[in-house]
N, C-alpha and C. Protein backbone atom coordinates (compact mmCIF):
# COMPACT_ATOMS: atom_id res chain seq x y z
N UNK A 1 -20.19 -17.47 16.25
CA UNK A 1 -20.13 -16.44 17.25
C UNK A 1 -19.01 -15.44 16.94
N UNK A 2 -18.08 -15.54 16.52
CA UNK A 2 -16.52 -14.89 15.71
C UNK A 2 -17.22 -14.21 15.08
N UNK A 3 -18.18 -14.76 14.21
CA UNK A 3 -18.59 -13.63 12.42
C UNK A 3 -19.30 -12.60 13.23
N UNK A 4 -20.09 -13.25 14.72
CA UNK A 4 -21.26 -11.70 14.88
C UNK A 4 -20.32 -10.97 15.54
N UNK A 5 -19.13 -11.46 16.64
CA UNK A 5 -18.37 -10.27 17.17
C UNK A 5 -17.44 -9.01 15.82
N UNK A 6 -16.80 -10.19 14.97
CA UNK A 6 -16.51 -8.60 14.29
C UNK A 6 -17.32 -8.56 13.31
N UNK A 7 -18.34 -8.59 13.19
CA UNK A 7 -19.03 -7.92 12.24
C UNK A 7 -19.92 -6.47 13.33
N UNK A 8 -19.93 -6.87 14.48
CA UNK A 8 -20.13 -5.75 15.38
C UNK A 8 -19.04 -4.88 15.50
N UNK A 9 -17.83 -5.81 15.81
CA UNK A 9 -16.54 -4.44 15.79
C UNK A 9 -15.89 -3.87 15.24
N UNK A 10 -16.34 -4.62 13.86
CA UNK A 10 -15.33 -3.76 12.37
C UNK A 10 -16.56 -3.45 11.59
N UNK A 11 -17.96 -3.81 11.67
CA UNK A 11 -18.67 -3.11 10.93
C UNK A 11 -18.38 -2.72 9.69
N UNK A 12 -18.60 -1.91 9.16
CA UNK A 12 -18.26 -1.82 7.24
C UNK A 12 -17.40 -1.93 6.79
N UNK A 13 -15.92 -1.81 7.84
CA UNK A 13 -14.76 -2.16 7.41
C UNK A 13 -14.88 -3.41 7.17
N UNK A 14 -15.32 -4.42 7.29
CA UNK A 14 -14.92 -5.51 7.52
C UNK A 14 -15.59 -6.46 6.00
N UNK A 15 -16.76 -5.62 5.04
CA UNK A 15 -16.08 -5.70 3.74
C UNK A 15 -15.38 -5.13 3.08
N UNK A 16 -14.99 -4.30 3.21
CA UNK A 16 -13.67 -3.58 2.42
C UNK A 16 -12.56 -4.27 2.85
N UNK A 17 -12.58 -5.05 4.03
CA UNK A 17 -11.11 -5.85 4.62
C UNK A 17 -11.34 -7.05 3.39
N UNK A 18 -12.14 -7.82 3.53
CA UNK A 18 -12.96 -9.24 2.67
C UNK A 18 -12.14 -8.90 1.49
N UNK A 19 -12.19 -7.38 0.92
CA UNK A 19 -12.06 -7.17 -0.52
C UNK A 19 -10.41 -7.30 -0.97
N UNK A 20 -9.99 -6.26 0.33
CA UNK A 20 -8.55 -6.25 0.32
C UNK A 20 -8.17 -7.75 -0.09
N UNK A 21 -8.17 -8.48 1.28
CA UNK A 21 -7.45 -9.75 1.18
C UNK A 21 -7.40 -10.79 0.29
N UNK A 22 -8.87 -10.83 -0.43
CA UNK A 22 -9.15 -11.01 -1.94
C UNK A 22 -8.17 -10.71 -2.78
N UNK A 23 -7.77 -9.64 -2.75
CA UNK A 23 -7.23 -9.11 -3.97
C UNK A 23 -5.47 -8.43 -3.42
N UNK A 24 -5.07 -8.96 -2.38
CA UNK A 24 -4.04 -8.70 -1.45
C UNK A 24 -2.20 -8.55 -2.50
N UNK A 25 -2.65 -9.48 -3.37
CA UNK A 25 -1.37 -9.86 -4.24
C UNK A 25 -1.42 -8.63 -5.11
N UNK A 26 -2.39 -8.51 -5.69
CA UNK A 26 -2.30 -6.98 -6.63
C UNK A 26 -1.80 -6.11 -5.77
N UNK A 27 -2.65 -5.41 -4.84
CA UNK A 27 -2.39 -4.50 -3.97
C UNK A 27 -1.29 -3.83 -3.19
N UNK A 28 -0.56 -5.42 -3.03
CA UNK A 28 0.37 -5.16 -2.58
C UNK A 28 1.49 -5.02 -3.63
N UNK A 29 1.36 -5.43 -4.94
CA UNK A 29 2.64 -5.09 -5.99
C UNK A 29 2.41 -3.61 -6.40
N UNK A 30 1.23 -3.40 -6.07
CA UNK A 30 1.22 -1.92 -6.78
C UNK A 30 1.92 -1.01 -5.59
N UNK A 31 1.45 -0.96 -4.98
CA UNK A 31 1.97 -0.08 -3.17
C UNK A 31 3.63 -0.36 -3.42
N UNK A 32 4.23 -1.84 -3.24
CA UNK A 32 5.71 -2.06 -3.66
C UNK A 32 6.62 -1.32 -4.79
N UNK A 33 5.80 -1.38 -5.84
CA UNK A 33 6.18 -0.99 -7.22
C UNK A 33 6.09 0.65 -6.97
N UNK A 34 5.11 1.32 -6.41
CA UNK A 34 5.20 2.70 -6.36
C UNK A 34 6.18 3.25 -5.29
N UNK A 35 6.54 2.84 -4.28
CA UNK A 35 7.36 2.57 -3.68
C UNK A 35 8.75 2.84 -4.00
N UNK A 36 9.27 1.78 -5.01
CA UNK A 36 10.57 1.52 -5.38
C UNK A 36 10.96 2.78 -6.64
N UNK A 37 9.60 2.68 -7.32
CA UNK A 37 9.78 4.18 -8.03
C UNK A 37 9.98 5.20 -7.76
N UNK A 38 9.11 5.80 -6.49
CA UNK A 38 9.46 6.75 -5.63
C UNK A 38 11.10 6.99 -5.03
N UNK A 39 11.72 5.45 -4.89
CA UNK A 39 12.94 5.70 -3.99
C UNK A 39 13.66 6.32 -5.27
N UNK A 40 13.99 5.45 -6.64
CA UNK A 40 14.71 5.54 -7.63
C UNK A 40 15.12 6.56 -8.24
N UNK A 41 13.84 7.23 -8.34
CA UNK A 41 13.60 8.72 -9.02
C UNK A 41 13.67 10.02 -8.08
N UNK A 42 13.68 9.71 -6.79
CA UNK A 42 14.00 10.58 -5.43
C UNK A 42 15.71 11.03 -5.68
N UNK A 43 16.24 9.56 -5.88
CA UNK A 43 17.67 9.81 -5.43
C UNK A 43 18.19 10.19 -6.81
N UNK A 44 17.66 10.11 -8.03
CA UNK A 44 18.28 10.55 -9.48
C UNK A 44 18.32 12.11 -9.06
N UNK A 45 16.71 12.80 -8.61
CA UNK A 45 17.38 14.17 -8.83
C UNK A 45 17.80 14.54 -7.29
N UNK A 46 18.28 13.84 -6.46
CA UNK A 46 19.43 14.01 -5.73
C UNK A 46 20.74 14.20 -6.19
N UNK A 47 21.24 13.63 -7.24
CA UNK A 47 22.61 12.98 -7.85
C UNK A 47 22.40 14.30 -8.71
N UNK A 48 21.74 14.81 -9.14
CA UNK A 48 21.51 15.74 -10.05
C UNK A 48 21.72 16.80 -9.60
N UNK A 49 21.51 17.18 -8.40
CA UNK A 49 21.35 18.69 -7.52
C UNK A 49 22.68 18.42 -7.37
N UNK A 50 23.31 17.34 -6.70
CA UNK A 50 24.81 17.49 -6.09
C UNK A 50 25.64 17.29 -7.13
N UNK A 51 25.74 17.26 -8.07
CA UNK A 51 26.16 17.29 -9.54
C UNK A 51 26.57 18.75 -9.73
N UNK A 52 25.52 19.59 -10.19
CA UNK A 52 25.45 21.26 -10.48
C UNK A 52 25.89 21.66 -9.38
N UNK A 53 26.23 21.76 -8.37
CA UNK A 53 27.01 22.73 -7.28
C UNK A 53 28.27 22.57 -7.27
């Protein structure tokens, strides 16, 4: 009775959710990893701008 309620209330999401959680460990190192790159390389050309002035 669970599978027919959300398969009524998440509808197509609810294989693309299946897929996620499947595959949750990748997903989430990549999202982390882009992340930490983003912070790293944000604050280099921070240090860089306040450098030249």
């Amino acid at each position: 009775m669970v599978d027919t309620l959300l398969d009524f209330m998440l509808g197509p999401l609810r294989g693309i959710s299946e897929f996620y959680f499947e595959y949750q460990l990748i997903f989430n190192t990549i999202i982390v990893g882009f992340a930490a790159y983003k912070l790293f390389f944000s604050k280099k050309k921070e240090v860089k701008n306040e450098s030249a002035n």
